[in-house]
PDB file of N, CA and C in Angstrom:
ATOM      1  N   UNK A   1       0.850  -1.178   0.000  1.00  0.00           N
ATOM      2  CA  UNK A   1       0.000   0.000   0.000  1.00  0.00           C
ATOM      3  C   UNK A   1       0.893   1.238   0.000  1.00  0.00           C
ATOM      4  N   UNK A   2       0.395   2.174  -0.828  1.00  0.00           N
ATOM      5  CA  UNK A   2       1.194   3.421  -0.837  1.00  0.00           C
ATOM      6  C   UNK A   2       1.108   4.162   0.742  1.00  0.00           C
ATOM      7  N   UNK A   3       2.115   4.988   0.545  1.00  0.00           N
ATOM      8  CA  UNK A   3       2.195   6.013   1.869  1.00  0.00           C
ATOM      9  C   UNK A   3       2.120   7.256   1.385  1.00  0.00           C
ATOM     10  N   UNK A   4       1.557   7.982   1.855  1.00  0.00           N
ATOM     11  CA  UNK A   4       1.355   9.913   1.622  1.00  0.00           C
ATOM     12  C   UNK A   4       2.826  10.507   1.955  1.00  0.00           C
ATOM     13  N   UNK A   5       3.203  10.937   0.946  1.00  0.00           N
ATOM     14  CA  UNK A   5       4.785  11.448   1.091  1.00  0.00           C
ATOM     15  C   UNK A   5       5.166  12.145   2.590  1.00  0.00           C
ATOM     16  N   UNK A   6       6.242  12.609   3.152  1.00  0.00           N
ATOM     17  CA  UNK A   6       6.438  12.831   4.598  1.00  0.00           C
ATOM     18  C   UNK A   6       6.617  14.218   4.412  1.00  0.00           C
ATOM     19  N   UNK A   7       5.839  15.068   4.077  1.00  0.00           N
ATOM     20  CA  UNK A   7       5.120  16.556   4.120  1.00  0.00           C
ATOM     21  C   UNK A   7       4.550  17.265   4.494  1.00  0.00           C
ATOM     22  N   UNK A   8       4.625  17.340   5.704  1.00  0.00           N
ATOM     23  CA  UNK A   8       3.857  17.819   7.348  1.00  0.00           C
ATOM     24  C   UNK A   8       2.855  19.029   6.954  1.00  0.00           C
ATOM     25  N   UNK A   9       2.087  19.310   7.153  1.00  0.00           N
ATOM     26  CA  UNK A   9       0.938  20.417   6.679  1.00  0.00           C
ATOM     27  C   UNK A   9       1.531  21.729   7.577  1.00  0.00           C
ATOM     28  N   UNK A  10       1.507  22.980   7.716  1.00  0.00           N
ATOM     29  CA  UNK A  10       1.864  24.086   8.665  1.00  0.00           C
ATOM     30  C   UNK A  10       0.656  23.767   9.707  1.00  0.00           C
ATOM     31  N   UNK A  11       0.366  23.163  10.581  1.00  0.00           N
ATOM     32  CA  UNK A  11      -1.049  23.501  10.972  1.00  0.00           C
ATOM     33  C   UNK A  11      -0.417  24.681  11.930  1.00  0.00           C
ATOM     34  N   UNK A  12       0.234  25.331  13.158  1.00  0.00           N
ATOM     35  CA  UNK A  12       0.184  26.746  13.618  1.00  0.00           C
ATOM     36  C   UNK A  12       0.234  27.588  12.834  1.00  0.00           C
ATOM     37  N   UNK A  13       0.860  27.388  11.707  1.00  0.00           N
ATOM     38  CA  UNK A  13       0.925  28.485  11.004  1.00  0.00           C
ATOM     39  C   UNK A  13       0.213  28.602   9.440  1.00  0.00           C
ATOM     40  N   UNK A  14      -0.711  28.262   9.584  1.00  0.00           N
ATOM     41  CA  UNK A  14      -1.255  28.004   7.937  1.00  0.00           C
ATOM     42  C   UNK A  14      -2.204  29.535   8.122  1.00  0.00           C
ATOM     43  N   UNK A  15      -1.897  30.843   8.041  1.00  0.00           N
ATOM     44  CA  UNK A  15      -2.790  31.614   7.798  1.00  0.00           C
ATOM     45  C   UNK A  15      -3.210  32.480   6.502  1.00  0.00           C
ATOM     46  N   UNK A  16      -3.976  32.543   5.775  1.00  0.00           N
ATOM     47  CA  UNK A  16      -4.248  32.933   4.638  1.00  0.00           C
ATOM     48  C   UNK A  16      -4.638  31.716   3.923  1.00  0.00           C
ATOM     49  N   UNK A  17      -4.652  30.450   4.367  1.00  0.00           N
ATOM     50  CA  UNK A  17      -4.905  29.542   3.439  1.00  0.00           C
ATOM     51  C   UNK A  17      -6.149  28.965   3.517  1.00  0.00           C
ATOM     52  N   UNK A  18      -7.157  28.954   4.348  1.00  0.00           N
ATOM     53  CA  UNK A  18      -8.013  28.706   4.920  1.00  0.00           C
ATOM     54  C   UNK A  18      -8.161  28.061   6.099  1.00  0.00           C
ATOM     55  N   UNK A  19      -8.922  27.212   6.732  1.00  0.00           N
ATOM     56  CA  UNK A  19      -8.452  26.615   8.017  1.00  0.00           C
ATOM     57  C   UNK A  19      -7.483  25.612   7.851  1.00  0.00           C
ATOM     58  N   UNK A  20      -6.217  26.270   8.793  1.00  0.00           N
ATOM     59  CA  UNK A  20      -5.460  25.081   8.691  1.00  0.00           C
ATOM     60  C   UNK A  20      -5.566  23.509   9.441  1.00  0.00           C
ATOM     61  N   UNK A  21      -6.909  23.142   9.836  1.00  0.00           N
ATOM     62  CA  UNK A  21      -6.708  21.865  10.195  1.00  0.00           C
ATOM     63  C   UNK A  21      -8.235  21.408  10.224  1.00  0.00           C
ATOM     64  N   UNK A  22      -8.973  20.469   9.869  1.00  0.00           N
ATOM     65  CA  UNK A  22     -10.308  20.387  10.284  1.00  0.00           C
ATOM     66  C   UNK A  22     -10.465  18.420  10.533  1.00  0.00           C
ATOM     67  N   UNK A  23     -11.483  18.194  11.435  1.00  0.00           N
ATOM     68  CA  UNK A  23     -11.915  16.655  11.552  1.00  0.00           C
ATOM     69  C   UNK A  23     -13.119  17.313  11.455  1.00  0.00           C
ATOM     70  N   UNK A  24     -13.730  15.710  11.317  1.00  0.00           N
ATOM     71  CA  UNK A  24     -14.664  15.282  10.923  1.00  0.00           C
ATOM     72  C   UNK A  24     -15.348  14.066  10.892  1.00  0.00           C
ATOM     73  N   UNK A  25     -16.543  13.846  11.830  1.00  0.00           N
ATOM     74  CA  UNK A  25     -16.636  12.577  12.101  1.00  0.00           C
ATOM     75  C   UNK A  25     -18.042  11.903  11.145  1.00  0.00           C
ATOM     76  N   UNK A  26     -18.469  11.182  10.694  1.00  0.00           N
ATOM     77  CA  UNK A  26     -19.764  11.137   9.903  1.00  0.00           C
ATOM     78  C   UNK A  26     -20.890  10.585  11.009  1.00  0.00           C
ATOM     79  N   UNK A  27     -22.038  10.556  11.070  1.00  0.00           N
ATOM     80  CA  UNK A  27     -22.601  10.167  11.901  1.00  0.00           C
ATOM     81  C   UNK A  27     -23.188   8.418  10.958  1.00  0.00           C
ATOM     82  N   UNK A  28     -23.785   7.787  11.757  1.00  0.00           N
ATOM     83  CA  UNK A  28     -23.974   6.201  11.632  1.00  0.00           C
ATOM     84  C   UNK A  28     -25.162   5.760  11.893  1.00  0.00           C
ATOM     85  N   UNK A  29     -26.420   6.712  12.104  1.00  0.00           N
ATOM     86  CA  UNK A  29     -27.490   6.648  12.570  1.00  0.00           C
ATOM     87  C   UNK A  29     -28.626   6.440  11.442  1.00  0.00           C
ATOM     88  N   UNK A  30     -29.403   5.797  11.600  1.00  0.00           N
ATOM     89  CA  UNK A  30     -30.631   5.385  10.762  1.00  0.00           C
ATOM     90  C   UNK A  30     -31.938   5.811  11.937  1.00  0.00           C
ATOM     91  N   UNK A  31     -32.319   7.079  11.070  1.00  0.00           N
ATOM     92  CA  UNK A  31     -33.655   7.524  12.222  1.00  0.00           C
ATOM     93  C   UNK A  31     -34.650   7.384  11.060  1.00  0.00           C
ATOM     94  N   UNK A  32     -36.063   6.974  11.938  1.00  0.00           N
ATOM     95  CA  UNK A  32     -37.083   6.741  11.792  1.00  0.00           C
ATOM     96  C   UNK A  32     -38.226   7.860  12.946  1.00  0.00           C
ATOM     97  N   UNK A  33     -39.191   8.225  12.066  1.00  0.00           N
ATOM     98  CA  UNK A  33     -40.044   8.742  13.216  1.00  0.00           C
ATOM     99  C   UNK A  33     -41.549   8.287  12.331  1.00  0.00           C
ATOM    100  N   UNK A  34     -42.346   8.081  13.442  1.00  0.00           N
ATOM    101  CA  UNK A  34     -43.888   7.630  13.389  1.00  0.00           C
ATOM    102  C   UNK A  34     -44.707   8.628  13.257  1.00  0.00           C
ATOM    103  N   UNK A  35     -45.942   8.088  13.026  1.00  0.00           N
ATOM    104  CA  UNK A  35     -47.076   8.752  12.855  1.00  0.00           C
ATOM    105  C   UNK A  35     -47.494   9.855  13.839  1.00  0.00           C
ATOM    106  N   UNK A  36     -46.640   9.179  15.127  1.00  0.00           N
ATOM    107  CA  UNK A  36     -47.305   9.359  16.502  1.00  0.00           C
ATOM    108  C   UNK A  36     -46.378  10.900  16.909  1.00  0.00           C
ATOM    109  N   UNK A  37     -45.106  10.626  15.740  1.00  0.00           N
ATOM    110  CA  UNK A  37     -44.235  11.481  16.451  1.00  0.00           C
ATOM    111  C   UNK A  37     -43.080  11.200  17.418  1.00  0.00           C
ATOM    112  N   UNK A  38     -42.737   9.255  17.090  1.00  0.00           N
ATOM    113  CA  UNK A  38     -41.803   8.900  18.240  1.00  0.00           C
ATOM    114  C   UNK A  38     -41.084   8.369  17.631  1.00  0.00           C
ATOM    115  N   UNK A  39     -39.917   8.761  18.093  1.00  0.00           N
ATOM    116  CA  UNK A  39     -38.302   8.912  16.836  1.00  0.00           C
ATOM    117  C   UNK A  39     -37.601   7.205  16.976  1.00  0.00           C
ATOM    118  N   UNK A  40     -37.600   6.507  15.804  1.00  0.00           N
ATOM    119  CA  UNK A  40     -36.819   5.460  16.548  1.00  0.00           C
ATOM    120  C   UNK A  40     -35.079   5.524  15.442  1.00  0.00           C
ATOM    121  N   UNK A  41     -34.162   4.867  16.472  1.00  0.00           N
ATOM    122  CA  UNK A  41     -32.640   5.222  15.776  1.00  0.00           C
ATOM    123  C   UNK A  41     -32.186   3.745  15.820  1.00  0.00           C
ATOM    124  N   UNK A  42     -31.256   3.682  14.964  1.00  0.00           N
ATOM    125  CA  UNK A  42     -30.327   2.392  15.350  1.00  0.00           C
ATOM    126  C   UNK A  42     -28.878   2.731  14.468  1.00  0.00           C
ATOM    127  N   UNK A  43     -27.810   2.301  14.658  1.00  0.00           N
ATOM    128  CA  UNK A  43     -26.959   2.430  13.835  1.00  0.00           C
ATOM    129  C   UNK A  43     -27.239   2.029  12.655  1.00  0.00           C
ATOM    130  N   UNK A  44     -26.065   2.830  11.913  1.00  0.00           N
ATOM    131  CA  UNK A  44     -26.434   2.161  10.461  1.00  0.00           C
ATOM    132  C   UNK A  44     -24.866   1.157  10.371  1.00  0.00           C
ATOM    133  N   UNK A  45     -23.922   1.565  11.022  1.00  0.00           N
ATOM    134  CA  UNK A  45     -22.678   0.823  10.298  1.00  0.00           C
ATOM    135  C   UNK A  45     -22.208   0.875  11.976  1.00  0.00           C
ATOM    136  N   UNK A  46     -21.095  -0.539  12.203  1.00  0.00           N
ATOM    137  CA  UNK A  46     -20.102  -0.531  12.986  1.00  0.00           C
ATOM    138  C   UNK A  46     -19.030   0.711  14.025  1.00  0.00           C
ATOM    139  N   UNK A  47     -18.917   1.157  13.018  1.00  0.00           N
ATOM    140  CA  UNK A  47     -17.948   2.227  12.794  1.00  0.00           C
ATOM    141  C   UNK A  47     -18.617   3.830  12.573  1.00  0.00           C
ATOM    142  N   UNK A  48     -17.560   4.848  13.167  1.00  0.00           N
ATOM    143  CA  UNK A  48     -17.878   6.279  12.504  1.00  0.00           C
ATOM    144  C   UNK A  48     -16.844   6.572  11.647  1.00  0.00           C
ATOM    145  N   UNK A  49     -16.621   6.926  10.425  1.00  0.00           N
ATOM    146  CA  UNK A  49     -15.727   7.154   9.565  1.00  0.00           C
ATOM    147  C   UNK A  49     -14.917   8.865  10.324  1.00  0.00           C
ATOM    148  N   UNK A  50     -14.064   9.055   9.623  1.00  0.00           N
ATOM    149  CA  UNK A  50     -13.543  10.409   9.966  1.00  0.00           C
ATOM    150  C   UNK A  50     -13.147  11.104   8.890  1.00  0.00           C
ATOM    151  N   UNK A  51     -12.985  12.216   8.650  1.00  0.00           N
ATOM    152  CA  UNK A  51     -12.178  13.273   7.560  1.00  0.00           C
ATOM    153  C   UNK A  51     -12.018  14.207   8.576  1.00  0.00           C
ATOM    154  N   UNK A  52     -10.541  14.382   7.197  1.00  0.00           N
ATOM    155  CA  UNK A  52      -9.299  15.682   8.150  1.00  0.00           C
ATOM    156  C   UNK A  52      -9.549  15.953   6.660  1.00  0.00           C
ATOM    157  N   UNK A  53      -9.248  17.399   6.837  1.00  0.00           N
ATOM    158  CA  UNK A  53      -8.730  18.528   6.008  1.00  0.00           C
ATOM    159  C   UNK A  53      -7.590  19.128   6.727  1.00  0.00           C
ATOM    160  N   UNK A  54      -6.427  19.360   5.699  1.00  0.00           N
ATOM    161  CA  UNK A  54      -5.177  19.735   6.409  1.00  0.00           C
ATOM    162  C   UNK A  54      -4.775  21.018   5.019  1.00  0.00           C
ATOM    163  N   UNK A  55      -4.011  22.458   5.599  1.00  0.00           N
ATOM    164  CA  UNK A  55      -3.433  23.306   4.774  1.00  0.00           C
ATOM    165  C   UNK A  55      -1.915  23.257   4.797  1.00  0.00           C
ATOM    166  N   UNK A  56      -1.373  23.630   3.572  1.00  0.00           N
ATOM    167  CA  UNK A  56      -0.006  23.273   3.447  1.00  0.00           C
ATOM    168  C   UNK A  56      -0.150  25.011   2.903  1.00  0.00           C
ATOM    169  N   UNK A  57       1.539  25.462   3.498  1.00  0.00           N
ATOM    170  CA  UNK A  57       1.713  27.086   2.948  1.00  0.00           C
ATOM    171  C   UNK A  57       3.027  26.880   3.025  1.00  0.00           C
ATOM    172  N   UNK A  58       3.820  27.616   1.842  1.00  0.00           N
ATOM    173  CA  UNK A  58       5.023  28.435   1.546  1.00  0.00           C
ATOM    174  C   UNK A  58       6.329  26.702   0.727  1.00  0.00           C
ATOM    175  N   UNK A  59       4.721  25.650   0.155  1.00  0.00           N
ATOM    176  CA  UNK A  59       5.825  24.806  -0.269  1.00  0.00           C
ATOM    177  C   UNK A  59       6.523  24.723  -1.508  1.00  0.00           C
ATOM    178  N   UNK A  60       8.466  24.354  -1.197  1.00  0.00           N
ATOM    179  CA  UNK A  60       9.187  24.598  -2.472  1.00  0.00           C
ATOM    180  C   UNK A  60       8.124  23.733  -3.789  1.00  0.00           C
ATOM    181  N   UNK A  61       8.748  24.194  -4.829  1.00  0.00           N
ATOM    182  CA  UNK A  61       8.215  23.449  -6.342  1.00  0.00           C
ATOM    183  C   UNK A  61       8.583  21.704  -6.353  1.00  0.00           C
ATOM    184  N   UNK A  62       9.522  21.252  -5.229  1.00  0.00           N
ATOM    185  CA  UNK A  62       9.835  20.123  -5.175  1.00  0.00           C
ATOM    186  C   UNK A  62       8.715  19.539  -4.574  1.00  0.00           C
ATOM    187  N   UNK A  63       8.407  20.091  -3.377  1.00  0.00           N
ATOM    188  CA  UNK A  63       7.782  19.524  -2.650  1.00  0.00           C
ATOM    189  C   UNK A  63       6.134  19.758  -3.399  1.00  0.00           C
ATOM    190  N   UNK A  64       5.890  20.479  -3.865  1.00  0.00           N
ATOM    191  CA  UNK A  64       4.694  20.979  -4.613  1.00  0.00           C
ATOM    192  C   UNK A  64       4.423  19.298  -5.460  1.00  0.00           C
ATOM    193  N   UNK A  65       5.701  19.234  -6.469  1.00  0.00           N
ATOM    194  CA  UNK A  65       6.064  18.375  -7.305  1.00  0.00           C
ATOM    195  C   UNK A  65       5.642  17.087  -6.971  1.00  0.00           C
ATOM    196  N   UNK A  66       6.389  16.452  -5.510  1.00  0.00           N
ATOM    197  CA  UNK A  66       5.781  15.534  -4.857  1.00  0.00           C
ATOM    198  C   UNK A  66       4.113  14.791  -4.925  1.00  0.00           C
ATOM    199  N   UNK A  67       3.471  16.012  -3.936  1.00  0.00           N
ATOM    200  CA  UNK A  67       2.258  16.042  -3.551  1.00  0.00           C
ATOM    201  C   UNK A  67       1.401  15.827  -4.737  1.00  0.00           C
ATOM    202  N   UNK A  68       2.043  16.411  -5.819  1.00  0.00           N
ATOM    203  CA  UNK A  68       1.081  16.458  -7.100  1.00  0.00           C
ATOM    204  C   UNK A  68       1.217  14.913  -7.889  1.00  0.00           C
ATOM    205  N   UNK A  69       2.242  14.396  -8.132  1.00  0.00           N
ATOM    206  CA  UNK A  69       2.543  13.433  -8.373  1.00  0.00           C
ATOM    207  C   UNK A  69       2.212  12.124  -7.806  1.00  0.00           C
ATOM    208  N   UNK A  70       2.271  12.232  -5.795  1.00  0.00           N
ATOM    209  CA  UNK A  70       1.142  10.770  -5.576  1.00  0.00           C
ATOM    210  C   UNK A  70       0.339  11.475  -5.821  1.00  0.00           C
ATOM    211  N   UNK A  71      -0.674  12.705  -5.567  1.00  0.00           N
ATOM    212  CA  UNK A  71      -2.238  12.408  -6.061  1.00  0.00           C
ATOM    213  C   UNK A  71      -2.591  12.146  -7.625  1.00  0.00           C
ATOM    214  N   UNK A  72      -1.817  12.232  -8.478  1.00  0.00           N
ATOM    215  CA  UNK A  72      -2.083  11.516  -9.838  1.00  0.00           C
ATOM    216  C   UNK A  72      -1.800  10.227  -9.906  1.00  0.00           C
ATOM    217  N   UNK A  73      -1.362   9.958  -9.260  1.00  0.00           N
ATOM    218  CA  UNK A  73      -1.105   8.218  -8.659  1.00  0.00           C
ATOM    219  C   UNK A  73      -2.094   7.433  -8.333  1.00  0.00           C
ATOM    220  N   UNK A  74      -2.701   8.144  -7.071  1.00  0.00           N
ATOM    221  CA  UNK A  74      -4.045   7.488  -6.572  1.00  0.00           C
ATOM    222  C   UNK A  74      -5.016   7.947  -6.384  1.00  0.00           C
ATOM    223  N   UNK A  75      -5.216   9.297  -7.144  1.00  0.00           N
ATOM    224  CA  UNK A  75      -6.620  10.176  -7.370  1.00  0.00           C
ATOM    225  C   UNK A  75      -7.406  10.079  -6.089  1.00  0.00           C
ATOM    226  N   UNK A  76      -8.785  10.019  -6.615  1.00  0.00           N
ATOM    227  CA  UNK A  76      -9.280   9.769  -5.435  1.00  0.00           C
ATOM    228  C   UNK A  76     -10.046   8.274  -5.758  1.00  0.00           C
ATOM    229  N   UNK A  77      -9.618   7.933  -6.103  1.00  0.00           N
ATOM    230  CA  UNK A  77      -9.865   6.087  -5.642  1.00  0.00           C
ATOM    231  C   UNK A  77      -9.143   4.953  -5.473  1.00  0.00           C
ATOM    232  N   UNK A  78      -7.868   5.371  -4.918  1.00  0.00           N
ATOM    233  CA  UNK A  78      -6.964   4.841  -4.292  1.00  0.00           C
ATOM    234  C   UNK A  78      -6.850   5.083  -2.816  1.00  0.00           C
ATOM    235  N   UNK A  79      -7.077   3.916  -2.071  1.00  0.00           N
ATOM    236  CA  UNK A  79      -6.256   3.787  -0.369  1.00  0.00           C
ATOM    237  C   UNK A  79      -5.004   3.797  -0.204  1.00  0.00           C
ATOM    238  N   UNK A  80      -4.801   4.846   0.617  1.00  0.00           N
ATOM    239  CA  UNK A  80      -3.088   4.758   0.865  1.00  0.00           C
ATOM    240  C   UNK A  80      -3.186   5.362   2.668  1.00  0.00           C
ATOM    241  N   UNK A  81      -1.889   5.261   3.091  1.00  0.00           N
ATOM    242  CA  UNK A  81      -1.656   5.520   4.516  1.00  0.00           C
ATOM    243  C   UNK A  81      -1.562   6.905   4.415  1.00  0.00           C
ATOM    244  N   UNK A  82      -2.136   7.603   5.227  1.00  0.00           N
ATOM    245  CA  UNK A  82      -1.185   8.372   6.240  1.00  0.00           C
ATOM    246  C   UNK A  82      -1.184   8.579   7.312  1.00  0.00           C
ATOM    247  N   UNK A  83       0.140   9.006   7.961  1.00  0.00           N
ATOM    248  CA  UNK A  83      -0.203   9.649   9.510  1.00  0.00           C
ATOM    249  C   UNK A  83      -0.502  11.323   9.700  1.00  0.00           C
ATOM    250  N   UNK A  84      -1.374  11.116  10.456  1.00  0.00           N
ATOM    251  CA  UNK A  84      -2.114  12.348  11.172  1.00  0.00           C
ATOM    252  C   UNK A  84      -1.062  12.987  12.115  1.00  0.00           C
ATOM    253  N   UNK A  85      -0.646  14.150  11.405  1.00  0.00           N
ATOM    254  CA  UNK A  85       0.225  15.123  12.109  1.00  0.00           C
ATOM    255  C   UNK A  85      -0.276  15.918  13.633  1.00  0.00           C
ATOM    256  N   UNK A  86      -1.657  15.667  13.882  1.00  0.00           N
ATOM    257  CA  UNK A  86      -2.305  15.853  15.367  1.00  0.00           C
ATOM    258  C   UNK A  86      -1.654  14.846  16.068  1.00  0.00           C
ATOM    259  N   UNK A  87      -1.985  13.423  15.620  1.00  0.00           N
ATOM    260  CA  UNK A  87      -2.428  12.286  16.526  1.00  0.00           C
ATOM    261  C   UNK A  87      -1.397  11.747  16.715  1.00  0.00           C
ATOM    262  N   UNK A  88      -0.638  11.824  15.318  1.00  0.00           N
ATOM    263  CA  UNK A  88       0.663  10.908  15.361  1.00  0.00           C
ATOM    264  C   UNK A  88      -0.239   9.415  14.523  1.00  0.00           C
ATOM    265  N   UNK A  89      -0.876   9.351  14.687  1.00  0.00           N
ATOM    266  CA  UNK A  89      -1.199   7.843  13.605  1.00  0.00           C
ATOM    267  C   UNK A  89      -1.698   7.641  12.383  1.00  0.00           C
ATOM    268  N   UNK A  90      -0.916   6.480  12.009  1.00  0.00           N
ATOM    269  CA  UNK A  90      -1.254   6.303  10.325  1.00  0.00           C
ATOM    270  C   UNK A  90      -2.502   5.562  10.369  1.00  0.00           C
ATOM    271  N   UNK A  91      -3.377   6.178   9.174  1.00  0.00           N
ATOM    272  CA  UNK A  91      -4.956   5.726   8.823  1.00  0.00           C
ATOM    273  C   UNK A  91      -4.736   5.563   7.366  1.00  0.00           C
ATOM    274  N   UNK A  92      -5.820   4.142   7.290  1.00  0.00           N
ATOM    275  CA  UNK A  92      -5.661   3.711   6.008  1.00  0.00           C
ATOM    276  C   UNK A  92      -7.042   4.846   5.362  1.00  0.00           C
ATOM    277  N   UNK A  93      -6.689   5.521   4.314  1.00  0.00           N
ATOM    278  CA  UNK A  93      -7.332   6.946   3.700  1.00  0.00           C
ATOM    279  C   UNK A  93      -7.473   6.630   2.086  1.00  0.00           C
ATOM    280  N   UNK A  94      -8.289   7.861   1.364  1.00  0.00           N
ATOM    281  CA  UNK A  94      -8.113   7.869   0.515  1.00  0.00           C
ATOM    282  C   UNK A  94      -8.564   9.141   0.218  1.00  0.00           C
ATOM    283  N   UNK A  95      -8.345  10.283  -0.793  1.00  0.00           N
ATOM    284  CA  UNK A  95      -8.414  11.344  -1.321  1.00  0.00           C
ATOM    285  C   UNK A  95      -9.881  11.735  -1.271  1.00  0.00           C
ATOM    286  N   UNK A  96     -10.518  12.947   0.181  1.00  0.00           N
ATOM    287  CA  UNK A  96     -12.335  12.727  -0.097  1.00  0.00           C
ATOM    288  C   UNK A  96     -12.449  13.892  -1.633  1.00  0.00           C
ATOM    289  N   UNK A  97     -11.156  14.285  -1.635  1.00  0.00           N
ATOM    290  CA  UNK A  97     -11.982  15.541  -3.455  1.00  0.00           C
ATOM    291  C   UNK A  97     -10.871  15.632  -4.029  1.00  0.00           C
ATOM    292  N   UNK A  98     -11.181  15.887  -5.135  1.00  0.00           N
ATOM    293  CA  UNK A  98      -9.705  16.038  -6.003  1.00  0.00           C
ATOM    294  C   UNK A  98      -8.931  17.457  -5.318  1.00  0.00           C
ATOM    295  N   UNK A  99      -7.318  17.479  -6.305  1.00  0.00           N
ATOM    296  CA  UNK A  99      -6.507  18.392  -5.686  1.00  0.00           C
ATOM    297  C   UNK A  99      -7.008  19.585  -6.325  1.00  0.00           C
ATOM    298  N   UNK A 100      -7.549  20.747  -5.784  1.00  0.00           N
ATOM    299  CA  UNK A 100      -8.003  22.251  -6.590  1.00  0.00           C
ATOM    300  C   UNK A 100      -7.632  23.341  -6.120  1.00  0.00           C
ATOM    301  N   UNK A 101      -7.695  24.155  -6.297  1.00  0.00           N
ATOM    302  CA  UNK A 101      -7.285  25.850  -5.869  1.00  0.00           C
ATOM    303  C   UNK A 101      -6.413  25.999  -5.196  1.00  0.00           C
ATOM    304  N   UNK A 102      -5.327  25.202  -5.597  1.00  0.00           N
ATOM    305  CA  UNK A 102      -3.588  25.555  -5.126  1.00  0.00           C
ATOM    306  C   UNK A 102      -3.092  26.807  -5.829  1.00  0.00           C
ATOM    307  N   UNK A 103      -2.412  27.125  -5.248  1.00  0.00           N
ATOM    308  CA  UNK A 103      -2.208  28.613  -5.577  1.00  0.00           C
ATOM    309  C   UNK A 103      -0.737  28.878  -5.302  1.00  0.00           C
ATOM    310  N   UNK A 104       0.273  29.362  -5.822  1.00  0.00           N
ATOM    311  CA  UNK A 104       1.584  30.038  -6.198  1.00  0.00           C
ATOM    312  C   UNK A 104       1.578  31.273  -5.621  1.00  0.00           C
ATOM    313  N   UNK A 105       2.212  31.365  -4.459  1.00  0.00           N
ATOM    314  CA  UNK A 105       2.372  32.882  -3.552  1.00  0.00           C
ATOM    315  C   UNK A 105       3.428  33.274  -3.897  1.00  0.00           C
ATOM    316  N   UNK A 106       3.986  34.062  -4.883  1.00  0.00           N
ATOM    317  CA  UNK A 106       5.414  34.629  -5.341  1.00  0.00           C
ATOM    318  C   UNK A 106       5.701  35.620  -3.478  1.00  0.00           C
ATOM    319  N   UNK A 107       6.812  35.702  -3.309  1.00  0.00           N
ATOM    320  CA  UNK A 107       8.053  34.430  -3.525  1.00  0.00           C
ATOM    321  C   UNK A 107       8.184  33.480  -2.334  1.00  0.00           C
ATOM    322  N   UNK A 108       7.011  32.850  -1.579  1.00  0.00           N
ATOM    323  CA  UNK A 108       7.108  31.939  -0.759  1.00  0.00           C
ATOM    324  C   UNK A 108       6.680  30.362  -0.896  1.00  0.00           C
ATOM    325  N   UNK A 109       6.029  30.401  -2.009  1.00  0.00           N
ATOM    326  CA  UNK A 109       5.882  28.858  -2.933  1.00  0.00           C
ATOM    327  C   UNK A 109       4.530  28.410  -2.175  1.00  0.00           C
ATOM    328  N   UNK A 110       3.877  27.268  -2.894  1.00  0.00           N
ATOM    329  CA  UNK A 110       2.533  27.345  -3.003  1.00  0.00           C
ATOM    330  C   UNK A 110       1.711  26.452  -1.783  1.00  0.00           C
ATOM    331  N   UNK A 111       0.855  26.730  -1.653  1.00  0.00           N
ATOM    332  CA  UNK A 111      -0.291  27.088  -0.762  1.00  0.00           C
ATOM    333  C   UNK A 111      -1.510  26.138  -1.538  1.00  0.00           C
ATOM    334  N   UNK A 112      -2.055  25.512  -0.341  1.00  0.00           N
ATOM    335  CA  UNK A 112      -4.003  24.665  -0.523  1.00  0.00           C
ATOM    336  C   UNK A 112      -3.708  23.951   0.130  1.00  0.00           C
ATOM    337  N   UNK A 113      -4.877  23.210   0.169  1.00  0.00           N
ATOM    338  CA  UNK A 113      -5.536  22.362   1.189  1.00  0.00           C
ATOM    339  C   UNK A 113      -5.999  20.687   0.175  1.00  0.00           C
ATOM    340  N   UNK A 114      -5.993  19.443   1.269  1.00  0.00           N
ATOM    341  CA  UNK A 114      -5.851  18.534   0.915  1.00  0.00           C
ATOM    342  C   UNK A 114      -7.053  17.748   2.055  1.00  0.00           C
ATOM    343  N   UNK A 115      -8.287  17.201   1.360  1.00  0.00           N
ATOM    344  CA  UNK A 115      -8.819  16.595   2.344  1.00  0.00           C
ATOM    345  C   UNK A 115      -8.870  15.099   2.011  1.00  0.00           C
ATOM    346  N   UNK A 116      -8.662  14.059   3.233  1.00  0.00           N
ATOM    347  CA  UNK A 116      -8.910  13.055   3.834  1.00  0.00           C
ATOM    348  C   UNK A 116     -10.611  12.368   4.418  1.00  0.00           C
ATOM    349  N   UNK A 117     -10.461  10.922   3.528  1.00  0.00           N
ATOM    350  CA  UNK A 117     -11.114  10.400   4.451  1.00  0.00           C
ATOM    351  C   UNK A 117     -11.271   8.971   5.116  1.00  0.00           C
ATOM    352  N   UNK A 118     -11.341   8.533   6.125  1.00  0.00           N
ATOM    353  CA  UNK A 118     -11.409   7.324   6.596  1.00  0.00           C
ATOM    354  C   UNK A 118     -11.829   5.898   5.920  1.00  0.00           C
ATOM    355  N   UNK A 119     -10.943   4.884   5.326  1.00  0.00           N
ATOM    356  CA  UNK A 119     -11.362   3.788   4.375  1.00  0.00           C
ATOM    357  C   UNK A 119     -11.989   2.602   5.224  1.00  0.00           C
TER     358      UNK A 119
END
């Protein structure tokens, strides 16, 4: 299985790029409500999935180069690892949107955001 190159996101310092760090948990619930007005729930799945959104700012053209290169690799329908620069742990992931509105900050090198989600 591939690994997400070792390219740490700025999270203290990602400003101007949008939020530099976001989770996200999905909810798992199957609700029902009656005639009467009485709500019934049950899970729907085992598990709660998660998504991170993470911002990257001021990276060289190498490292740009990188990032761009696995995501044409494994788009977004490829599983690959990474570790979570919060948590410290690697999650088996895959790309939740393609790569878009990266942007070239003359002269500190480029800037966007990359979201994750739980496989």
């Amino acid at each position: 299985m591939r690994t997400f190159p070792d390219i740490e996101p700025n999270i203290p310092a990602a400003n101007s790029c949008g939020d530099s760090y976001k989770m996200s948990i999905t909810d798992s619930t199957i609700s029902t409500t009656t005639d009467a007005n009485y709500k019934h729930t049950r899970p729907r799945a085992t598990r709660m999935l998660e998504s991170w959104s993470f911002s990257w700012v001021a990276l060289s053209a190498e490292e740009f180069n990188v990032i761009t290169s696995f995501f044409r690799e494994v788009g977004t329908f490829e599983q690959f690892l990474f570790k979570n620069p919060i948590d410290g742990k690697a999650y088996t992931v895959r790309f939740a949107e393609a790569m878009k509105d990266w942007q070239y900050v003359y002269p500190y090198g480029w800037q966007g955001k990359l979201s994750f989600e739980e496989v």
